[in-house]
N, C-alpha and C. Protein backbone atom coordinates (compact mmCIF):
# COMPACT_ATOMS: atom_id res chain seq x y z
N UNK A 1 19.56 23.74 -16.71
CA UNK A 1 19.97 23.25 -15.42
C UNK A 1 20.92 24.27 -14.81
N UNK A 2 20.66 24.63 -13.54
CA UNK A 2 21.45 25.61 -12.67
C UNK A 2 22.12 24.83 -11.97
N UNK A 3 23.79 25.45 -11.99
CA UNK A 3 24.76 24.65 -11.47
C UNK A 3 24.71 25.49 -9.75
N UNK A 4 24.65 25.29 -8.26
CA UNK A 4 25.35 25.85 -7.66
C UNK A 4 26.71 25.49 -7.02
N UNK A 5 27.32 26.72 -6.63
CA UNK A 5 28.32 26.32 -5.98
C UNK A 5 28.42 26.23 -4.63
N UNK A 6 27.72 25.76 -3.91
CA UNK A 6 27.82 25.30 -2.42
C UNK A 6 26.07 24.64 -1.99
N UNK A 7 26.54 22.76 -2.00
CA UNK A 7 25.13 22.39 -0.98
C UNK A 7 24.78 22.76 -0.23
N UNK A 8 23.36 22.92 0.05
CA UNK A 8 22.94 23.22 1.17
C UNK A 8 22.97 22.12 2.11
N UNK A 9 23.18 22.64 3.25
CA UNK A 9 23.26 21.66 4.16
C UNK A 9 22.62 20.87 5.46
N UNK A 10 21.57 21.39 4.88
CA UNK A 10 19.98 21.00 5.44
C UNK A 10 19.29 19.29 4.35
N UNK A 11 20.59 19.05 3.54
CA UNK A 11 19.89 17.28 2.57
C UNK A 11 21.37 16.52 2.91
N UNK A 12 21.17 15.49 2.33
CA UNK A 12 21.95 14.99 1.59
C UNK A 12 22.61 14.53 0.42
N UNK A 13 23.63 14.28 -0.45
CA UNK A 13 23.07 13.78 -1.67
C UNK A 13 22.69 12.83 -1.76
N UNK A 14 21.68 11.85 -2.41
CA UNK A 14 20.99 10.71 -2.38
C UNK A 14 22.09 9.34 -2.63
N UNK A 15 23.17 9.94 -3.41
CA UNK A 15 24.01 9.28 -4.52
C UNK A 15 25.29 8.82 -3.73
N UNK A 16 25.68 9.95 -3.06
CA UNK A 16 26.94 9.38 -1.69
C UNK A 16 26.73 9.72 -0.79
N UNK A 17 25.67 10.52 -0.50
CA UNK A 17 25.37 10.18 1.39
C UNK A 17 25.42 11.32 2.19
N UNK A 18 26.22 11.89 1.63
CA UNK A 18 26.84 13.06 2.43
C UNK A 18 26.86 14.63 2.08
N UNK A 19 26.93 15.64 3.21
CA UNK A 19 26.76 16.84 2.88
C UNK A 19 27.69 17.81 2.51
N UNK A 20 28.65 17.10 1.99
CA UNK A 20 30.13 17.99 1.46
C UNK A 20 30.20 18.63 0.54
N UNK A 21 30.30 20.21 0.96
CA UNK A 21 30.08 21.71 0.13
C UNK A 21 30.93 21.47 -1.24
N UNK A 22 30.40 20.83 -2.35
CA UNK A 22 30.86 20.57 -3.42
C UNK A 22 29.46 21.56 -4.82
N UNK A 23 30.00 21.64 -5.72
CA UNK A 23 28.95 21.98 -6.71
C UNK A 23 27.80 20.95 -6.96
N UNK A 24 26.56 22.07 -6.93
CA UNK A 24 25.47 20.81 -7.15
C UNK A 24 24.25 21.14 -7.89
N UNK A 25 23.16 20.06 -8.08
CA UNK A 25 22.37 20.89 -9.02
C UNK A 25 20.87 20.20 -8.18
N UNK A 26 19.91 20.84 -8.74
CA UNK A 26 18.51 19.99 -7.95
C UNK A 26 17.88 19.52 -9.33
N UNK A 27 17.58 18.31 -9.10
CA UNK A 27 16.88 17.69 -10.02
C UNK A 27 15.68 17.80 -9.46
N UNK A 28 14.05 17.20 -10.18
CA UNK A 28 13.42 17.05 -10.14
C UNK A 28 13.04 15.96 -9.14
N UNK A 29 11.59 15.67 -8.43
CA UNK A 29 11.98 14.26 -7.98
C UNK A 29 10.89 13.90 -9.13
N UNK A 30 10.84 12.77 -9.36
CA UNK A 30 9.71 12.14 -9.68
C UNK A 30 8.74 11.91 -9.32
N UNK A 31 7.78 12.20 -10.07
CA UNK A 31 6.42 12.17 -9.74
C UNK A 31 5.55 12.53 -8.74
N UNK A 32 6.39 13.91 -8.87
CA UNK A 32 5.97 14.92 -7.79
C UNK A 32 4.86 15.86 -7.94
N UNK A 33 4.08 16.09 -7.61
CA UNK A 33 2.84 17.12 -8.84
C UNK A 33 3.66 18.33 -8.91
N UNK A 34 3.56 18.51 -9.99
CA UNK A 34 4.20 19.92 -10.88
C UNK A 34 2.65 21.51 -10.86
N UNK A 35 2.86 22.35 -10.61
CA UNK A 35 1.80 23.12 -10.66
C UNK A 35 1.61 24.58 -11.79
N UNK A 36 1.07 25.00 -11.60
CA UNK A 36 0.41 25.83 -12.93
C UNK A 36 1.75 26.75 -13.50
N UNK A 37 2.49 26.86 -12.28
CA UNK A 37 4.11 27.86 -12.42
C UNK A 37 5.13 27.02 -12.49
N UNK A 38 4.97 25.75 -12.90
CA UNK A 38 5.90 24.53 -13.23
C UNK A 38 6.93 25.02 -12.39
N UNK A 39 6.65 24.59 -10.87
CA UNK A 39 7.41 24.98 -10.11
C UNK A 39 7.10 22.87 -9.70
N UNK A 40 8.27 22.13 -9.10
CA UNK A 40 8.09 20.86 -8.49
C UNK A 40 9.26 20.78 -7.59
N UNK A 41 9.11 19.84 -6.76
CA UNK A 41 9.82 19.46 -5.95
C UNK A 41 11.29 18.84 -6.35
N UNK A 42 12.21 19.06 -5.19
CA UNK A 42 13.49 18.59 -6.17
C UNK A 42 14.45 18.66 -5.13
N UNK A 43 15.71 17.77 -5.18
CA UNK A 43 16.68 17.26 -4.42
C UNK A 43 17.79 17.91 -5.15
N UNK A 44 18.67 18.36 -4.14
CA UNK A 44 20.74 18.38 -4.63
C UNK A 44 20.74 17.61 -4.44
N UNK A 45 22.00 17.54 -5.76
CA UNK A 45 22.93 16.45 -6.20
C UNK A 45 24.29 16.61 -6.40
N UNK A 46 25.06 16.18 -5.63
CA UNK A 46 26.61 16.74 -5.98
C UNK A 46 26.47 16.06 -7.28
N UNK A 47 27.03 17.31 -8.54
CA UNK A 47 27.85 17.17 -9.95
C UNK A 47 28.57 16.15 -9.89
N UNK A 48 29.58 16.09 -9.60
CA UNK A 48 30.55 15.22 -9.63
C UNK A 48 29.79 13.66 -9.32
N UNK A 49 28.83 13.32 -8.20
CA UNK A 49 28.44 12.27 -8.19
C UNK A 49 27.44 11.95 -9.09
N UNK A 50 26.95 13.10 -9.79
CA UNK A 50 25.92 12.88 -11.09
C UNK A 50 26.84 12.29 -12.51
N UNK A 51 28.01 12.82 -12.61
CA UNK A 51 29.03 12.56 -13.69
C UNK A 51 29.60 11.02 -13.49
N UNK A 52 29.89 10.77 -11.98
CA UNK A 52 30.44 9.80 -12.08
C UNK A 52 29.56 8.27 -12.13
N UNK A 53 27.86 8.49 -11.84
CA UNK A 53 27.18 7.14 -11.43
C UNK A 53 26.62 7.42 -12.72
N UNK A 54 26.53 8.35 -13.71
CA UNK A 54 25.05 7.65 -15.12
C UNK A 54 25.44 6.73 -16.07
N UNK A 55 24.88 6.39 -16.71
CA UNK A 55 24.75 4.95 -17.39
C UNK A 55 23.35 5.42 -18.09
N UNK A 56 23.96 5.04 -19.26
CA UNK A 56 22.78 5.01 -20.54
C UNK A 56 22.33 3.97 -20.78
N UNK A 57 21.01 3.35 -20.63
CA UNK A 57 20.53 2.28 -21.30
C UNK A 57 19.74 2.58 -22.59
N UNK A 58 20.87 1.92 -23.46
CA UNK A 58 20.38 1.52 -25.10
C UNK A 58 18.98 1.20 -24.87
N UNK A 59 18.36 -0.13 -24.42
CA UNK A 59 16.91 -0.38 -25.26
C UNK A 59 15.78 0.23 -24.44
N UNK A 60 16.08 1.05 -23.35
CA UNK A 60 15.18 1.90 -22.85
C UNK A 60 15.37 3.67 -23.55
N UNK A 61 16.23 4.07 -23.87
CA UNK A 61 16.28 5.20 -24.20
C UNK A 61 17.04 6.19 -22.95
N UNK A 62 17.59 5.74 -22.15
CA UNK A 62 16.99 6.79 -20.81
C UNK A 62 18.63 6.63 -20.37
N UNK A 63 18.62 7.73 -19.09
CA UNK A 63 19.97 7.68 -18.69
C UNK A 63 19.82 7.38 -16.84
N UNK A 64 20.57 6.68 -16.27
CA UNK A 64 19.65 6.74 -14.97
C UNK A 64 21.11 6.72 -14.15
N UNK A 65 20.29 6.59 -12.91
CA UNK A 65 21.60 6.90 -11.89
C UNK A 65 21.07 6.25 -10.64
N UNK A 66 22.06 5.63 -9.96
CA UNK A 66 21.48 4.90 -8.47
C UNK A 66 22.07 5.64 -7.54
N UNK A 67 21.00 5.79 -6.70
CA UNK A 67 20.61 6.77 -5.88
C UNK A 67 21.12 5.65 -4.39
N UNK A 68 22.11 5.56 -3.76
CA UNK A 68 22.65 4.54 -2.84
C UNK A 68 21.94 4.71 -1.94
N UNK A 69 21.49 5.98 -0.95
CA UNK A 69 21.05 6.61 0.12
C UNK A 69 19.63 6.57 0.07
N UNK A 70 18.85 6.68 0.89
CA UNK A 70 17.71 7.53 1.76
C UNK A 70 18.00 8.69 1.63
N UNK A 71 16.96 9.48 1.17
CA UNK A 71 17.01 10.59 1.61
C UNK A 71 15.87 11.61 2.66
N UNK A 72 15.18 10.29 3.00
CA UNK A 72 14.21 11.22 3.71
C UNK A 72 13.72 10.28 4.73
């Protein structure tokens, strides 16, 4: 995972809304088709709002995060 240091400011983050030049990273989206150069589609995320919303669920295995916003 590549950390940067300044959002772009052409999104939002999904997670608080807003476009404030904080460190961020692009996740994947889901279930996006992935292609032969495993290149896929993918959203910034301010760090800090990735650190502060995950939550592990025990009987799923998985770590998830709510996404408050629209992003598109």
């Amino acid at each position: 995972m590549n950390i940067f240091n300044e959002f772009p400011q052409s999104h939002k983050c999904p997670i608080c809304g807003t476009k404030d030049n904080k460190k961020c990273i692009l996740v994947p989206i889901y279930e996006k088709d992935h292609d032969d150069s495993n290149l896929c589609q993918a959203i910034p995320v301010h760090l800090d709002c990735m650190s502060k919303n995950a939550w592990y669920m025990e009987e799923q295995g998985c770590i998830v995060l709510e996404a408050k916003f629209k992003t598109i």
